[in-house]
ModelCIF file with pLDDT and N, C-alpha, C, O atoms, coordinates in Angstrom:
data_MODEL
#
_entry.id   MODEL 
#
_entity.id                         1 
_entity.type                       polymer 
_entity.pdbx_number_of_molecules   1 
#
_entity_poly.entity_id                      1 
_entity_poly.type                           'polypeptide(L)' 
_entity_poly.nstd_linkage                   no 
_entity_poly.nstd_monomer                   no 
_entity_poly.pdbx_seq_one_letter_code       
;(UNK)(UNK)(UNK)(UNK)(UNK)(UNK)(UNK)(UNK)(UNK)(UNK)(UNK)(UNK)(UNK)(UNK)(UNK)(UNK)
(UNK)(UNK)(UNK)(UNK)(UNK)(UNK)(UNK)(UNK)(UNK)(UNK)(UNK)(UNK)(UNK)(UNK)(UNK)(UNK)
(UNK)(UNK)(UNK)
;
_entity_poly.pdbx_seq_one_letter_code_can   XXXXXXXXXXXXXXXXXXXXXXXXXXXXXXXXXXX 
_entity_poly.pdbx_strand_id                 A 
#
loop_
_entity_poly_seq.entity_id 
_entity_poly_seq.num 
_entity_poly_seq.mon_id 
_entity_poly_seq.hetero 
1 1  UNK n 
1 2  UNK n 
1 3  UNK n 
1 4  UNK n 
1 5  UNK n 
1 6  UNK n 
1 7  UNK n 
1 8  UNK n 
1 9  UNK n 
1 10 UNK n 
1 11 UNK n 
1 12 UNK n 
1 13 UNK n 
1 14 UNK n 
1 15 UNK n 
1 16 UNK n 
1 17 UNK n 
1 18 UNK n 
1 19 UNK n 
1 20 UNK n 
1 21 UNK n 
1 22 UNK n 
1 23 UNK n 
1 24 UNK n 
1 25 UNK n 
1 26 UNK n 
1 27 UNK n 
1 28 UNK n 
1 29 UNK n 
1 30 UNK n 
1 31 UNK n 
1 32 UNK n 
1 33 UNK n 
1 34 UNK n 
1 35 UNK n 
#
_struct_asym.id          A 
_struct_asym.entity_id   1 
#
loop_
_ma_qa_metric.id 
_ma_qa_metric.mode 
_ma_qa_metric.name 
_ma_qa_metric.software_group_id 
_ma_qa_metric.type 
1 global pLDDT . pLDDT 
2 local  pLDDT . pLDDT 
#
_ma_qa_metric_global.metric_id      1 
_ma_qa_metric_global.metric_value   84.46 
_ma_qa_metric_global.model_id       1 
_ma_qa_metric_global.ordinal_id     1 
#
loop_
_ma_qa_metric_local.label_asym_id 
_ma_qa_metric_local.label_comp_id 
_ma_qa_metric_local.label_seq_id 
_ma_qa_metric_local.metric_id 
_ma_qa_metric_local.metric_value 
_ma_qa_metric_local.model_id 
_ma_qa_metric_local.ordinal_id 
A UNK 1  2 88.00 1 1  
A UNK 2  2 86.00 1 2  
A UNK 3  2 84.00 1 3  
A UNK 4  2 87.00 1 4  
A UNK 5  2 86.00 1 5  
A UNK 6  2 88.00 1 6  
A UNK 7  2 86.00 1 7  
A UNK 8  2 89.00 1 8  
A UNK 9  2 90.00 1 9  
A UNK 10 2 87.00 1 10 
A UNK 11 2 88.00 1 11 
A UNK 12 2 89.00 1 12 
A UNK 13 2 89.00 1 13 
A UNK 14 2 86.00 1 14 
A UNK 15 2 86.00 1 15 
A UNK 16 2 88.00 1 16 
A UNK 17 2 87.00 1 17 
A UNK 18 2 82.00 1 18 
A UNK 19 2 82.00 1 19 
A UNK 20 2 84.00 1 20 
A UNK 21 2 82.00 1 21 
A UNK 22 2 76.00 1 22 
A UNK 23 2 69.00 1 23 
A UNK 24 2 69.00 1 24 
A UNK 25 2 73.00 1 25 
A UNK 26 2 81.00 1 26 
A UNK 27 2 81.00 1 27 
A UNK 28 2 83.00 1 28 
A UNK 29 2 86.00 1 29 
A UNK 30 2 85.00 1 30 
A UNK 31 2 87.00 1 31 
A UNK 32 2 88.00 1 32 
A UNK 33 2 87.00 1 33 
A UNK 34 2 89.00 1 34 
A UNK 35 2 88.00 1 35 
#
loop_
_atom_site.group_PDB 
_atom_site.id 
_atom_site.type_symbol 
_atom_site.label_atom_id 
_atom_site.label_alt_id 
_atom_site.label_comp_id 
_atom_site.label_asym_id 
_atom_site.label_entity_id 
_atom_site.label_seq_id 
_atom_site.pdbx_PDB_ins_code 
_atom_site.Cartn_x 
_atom_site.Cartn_y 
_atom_site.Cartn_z 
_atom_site.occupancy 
_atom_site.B_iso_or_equiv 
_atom_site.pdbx_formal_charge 
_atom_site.auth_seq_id 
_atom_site.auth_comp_id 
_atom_site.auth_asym_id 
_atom_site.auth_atom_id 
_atom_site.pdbx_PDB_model_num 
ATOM 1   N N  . UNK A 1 1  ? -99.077  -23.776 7.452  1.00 88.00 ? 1  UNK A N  1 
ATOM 2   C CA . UNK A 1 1  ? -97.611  -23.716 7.340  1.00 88.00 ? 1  UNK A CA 1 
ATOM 3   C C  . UNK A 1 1  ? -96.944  -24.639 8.349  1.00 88.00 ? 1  UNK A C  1 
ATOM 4   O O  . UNK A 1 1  ? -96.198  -25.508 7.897  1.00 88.00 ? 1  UNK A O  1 
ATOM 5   N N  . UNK A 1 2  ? -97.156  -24.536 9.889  1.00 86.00 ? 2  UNK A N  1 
ATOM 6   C CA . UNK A 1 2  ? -96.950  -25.201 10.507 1.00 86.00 ? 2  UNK A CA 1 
ATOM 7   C C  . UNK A 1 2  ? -97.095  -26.976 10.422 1.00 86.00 ? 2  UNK A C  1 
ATOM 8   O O  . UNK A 1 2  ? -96.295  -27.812 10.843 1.00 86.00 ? 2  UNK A O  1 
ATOM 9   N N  . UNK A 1 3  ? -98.541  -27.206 9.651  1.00 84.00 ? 3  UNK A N  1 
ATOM 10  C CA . UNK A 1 3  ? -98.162  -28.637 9.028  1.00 84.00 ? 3  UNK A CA 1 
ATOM 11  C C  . UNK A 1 3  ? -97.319  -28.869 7.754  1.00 84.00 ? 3  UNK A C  1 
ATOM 12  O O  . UNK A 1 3  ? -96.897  -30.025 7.717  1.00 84.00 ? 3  UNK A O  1 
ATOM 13  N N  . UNK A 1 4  ? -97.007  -28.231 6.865  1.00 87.00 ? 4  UNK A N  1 
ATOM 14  C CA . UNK A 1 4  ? -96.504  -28.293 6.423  1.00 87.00 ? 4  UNK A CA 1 
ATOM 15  C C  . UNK A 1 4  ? -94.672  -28.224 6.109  1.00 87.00 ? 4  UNK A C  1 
ATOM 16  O O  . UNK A 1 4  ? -94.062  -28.312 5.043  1.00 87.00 ? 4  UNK A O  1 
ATOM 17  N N  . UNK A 1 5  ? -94.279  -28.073 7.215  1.00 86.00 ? 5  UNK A N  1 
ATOM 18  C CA . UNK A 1 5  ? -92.985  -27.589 7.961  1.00 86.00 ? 5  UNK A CA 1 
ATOM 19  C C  . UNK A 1 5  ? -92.175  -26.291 7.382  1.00 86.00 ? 5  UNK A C  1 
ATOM 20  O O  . UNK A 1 5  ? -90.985  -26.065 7.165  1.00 86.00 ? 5  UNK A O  1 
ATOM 21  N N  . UNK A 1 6  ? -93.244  -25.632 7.253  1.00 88.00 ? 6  UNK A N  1 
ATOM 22  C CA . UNK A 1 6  ? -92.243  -23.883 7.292  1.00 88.00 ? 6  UNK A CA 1 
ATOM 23  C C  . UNK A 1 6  ? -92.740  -23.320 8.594  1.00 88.00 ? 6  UNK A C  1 
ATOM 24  O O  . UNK A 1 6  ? -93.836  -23.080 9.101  1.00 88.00 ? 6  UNK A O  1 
ATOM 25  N N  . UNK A 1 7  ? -91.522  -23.214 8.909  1.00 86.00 ? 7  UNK A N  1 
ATOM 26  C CA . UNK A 1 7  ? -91.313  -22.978 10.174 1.00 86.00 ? 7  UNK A CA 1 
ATOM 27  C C  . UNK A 1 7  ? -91.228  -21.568 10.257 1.00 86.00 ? 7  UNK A C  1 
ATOM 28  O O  . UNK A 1 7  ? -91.520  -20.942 11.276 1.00 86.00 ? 7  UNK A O  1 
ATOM 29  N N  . UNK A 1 8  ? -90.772  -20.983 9.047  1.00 89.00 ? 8  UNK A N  1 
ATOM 30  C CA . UNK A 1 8  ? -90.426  -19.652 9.175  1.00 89.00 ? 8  UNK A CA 1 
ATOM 31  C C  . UNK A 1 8  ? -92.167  -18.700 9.109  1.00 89.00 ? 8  UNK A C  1 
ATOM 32  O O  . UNK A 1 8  ? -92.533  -17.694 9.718  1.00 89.00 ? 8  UNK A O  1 
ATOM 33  N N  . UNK A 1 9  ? -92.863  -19.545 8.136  1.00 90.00 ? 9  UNK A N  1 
ATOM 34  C CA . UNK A 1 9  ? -94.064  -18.422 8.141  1.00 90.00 ? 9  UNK A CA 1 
ATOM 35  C C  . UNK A 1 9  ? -94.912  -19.177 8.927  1.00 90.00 ? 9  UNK A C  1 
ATOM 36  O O  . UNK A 1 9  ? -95.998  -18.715 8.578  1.00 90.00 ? 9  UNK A O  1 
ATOM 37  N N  . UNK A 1 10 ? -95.096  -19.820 9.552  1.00 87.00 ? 10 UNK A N  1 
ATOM 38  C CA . UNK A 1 10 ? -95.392  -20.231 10.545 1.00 87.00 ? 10 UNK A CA 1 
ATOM 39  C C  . UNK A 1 10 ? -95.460  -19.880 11.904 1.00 87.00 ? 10 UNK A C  1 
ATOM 40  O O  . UNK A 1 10 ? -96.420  -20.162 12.621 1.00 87.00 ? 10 UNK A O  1 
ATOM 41  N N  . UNK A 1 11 ? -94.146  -19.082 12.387 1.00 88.00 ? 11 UNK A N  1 
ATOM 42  C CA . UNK A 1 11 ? -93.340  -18.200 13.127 1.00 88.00 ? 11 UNK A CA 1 
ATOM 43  C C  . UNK A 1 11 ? -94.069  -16.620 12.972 1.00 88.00 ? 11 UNK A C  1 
ATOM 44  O O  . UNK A 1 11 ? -94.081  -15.912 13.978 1.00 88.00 ? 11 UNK A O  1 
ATOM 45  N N  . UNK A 1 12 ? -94.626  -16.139 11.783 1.00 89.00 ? 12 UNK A N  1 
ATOM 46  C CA . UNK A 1 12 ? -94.846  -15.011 11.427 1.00 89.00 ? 12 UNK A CA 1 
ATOM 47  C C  . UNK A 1 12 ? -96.196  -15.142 11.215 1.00 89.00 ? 12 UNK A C  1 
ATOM 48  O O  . UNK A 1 12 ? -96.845  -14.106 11.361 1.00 89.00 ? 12 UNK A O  1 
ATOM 49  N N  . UNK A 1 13 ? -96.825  -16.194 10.893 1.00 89.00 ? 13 UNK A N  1 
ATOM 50  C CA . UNK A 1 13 ? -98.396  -15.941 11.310 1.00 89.00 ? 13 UNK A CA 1 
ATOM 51  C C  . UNK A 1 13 ? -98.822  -16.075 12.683 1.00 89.00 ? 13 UNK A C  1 
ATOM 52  O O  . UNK A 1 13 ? -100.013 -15.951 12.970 1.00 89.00 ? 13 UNK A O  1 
ATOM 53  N N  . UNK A 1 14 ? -97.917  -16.326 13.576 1.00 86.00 ? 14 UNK A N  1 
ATOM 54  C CA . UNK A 1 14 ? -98.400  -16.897 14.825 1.00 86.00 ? 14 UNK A CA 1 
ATOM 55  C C  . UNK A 1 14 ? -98.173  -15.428 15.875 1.00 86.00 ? 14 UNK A C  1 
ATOM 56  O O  . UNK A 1 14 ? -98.887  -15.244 16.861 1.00 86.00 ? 14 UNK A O  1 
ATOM 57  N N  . UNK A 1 15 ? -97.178  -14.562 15.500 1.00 86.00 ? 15 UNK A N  1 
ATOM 58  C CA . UNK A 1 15 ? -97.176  -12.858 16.145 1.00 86.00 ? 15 UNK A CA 1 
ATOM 59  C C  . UNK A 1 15 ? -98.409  -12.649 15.041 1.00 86.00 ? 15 UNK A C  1 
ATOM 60  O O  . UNK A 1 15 ? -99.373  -12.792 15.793 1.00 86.00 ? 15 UNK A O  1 
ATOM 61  N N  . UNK A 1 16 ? -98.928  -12.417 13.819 1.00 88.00 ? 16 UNK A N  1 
ATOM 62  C CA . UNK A 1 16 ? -99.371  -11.986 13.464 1.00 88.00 ? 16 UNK A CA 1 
ATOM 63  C C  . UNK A 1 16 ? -100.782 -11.777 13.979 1.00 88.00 ? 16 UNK A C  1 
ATOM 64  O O  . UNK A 1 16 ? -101.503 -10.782 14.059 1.00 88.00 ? 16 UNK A O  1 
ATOM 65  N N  . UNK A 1 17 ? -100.980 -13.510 14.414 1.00 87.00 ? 17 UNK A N  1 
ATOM 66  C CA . UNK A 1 17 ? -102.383 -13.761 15.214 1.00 87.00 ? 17 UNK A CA 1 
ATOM 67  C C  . UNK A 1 17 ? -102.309 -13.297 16.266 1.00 87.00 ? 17 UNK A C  1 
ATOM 68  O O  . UNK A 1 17 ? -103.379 -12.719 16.459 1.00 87.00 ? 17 UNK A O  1 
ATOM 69  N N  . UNK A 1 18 ? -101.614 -13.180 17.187 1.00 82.00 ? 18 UNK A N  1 
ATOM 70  C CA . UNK A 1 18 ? -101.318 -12.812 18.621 1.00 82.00 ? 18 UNK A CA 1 
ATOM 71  C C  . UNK A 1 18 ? -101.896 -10.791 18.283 1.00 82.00 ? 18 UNK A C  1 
ATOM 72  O O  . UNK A 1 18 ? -102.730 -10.139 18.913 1.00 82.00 ? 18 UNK A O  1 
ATOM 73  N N  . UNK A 1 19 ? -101.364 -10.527 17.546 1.00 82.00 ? 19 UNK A N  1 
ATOM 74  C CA . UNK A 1 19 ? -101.628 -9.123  17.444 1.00 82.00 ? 19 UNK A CA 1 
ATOM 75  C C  . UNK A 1 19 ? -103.033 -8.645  17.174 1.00 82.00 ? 19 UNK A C  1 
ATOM 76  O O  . UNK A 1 19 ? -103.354 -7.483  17.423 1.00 82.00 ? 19 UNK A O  1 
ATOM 77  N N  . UNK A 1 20 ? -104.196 -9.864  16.472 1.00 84.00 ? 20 UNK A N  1 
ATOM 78  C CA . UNK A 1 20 ? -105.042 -9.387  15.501 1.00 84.00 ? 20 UNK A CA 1 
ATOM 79  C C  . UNK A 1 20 ? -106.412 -10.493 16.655 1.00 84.00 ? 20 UNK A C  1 
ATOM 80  O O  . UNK A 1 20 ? -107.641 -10.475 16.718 1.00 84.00 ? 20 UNK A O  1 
ATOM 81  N N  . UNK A 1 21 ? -105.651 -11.063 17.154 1.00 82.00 ? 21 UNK A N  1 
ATOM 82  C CA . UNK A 1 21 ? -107.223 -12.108 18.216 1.00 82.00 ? 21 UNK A CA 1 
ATOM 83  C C  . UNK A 1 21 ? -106.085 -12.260 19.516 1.00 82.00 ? 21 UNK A C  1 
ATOM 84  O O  . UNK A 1 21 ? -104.882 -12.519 19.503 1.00 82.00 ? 21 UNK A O  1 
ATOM 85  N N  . UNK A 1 22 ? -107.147 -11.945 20.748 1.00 76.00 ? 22 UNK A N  1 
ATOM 86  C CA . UNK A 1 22 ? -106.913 -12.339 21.886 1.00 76.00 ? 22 UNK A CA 1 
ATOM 87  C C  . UNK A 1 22 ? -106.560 -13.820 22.237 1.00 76.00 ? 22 UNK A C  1 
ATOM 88  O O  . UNK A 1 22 ? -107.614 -14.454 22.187 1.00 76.00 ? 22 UNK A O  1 
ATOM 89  N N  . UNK A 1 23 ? -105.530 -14.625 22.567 1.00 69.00 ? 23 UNK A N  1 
ATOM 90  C CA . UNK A 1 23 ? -105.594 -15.980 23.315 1.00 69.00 ? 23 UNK A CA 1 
ATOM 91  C C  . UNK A 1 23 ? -106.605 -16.657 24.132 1.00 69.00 ? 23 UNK A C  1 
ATOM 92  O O  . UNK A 1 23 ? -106.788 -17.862 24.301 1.00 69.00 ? 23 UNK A O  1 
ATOM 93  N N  . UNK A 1 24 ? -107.339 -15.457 24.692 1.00 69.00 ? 24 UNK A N  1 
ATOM 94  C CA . UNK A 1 24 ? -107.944 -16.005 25.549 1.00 69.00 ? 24 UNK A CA 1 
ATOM 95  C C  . UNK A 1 24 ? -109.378 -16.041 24.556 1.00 69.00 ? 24 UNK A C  1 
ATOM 96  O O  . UNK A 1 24 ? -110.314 -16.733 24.958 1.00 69.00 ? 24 UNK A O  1 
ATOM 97  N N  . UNK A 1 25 ? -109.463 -15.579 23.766 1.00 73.00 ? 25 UNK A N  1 
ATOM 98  C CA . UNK A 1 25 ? -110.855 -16.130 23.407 1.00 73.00 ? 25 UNK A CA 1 
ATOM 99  C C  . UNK A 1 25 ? -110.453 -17.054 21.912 1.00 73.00 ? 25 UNK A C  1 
ATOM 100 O O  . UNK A 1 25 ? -111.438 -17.577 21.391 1.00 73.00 ? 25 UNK A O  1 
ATOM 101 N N  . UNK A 1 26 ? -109.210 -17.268 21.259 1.00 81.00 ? 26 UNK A N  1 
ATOM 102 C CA . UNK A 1 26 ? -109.255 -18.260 20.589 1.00 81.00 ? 26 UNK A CA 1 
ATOM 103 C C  . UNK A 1 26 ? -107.835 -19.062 20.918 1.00 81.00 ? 26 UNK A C  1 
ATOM 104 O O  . UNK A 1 26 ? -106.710 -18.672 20.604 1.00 81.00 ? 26 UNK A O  1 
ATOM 105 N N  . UNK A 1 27 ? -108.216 -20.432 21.719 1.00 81.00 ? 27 UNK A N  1 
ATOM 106 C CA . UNK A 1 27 ? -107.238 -21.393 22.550 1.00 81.00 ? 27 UNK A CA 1 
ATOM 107 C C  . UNK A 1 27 ? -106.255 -22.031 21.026 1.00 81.00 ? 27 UNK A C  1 
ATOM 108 O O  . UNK A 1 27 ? -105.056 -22.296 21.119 1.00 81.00 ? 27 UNK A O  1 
ATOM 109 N N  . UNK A 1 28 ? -107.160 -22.207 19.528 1.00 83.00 ? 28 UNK A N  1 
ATOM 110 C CA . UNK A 1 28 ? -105.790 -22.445 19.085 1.00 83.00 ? 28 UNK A CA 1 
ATOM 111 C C  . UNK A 1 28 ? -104.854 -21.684 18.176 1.00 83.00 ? 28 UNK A C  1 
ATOM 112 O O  . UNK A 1 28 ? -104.580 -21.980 17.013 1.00 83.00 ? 28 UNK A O  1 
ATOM 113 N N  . UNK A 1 29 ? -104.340 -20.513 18.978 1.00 86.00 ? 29 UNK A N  1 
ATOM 114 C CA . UNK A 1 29 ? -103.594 -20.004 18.766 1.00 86.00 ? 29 UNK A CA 1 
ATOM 115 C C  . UNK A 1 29 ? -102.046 -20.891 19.574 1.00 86.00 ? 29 UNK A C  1 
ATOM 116 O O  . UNK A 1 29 ? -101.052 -21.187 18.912 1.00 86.00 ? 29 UNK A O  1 
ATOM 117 N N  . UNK A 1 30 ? -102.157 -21.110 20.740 1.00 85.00 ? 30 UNK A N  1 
ATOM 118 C CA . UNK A 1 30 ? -101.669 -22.191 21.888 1.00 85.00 ? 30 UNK A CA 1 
ATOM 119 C C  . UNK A 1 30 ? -100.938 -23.092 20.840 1.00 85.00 ? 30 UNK A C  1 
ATOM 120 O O  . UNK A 1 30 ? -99.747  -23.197 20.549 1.00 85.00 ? 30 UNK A O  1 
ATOM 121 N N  . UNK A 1 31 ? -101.800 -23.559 20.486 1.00 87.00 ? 31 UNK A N  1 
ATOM 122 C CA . UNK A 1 31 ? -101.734 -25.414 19.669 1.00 87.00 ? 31 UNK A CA 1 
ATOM 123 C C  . UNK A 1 31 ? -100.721 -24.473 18.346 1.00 87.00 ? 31 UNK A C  1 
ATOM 124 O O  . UNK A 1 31 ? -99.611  -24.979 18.181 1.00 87.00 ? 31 UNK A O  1 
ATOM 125 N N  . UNK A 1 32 ? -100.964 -23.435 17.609 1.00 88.00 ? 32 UNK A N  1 
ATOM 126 C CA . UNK A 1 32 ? -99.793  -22.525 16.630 1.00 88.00 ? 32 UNK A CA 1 
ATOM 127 C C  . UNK A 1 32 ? -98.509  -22.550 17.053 1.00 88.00 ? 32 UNK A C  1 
ATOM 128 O O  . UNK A 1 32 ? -97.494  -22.891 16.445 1.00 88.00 ? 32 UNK A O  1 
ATOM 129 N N  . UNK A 1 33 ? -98.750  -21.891 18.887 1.00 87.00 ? 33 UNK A N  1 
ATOM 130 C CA . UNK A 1 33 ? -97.120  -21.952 19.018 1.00 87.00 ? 33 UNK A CA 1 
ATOM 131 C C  . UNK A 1 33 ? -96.279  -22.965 19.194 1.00 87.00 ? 33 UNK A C  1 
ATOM 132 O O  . UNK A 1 33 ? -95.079  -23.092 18.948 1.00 87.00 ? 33 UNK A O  1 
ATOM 133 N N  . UNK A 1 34 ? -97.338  -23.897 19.806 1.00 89.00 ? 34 UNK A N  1 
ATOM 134 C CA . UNK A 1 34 ? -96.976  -25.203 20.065 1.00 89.00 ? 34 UNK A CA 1 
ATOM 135 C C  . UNK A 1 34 ? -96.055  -26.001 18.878 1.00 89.00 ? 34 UNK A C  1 
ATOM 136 O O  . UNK A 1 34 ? -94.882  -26.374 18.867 1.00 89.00 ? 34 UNK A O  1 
ATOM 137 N N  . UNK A 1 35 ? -97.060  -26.074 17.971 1.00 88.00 ? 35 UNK A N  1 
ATOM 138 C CA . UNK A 1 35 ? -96.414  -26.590 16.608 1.00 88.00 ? 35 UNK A CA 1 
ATOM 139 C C  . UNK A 1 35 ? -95.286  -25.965 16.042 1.00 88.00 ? 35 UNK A C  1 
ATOM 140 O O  . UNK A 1 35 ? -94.810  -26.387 14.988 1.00 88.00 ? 35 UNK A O  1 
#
C-alpha cells in the first residue's frame, strides 16, 4: 500500500503490525512507518 500511495491503509497496516510483531525483532516495520 505504502508503494502504492494509499496512505490511508498503509497507516492501518502499520498499527496493525505494531500490535501483531515486535519492532525489535522485525526492523521493517521502521522502513512502514517511514514510508
Amino acid at each position: 500500500a505504502a508503494g502504492a500511495g494509499d496512505a490511508n491503509l498503509a497507516r492501518k497496516m502499520a498499527a496493525r503490525t505494531r500490535g501483531l510483531i515486535n519492532s525489535d525483532q522485525e526492523p521493517l516495520i521502521h522502513l512502514l512507518e517511514a514510508q
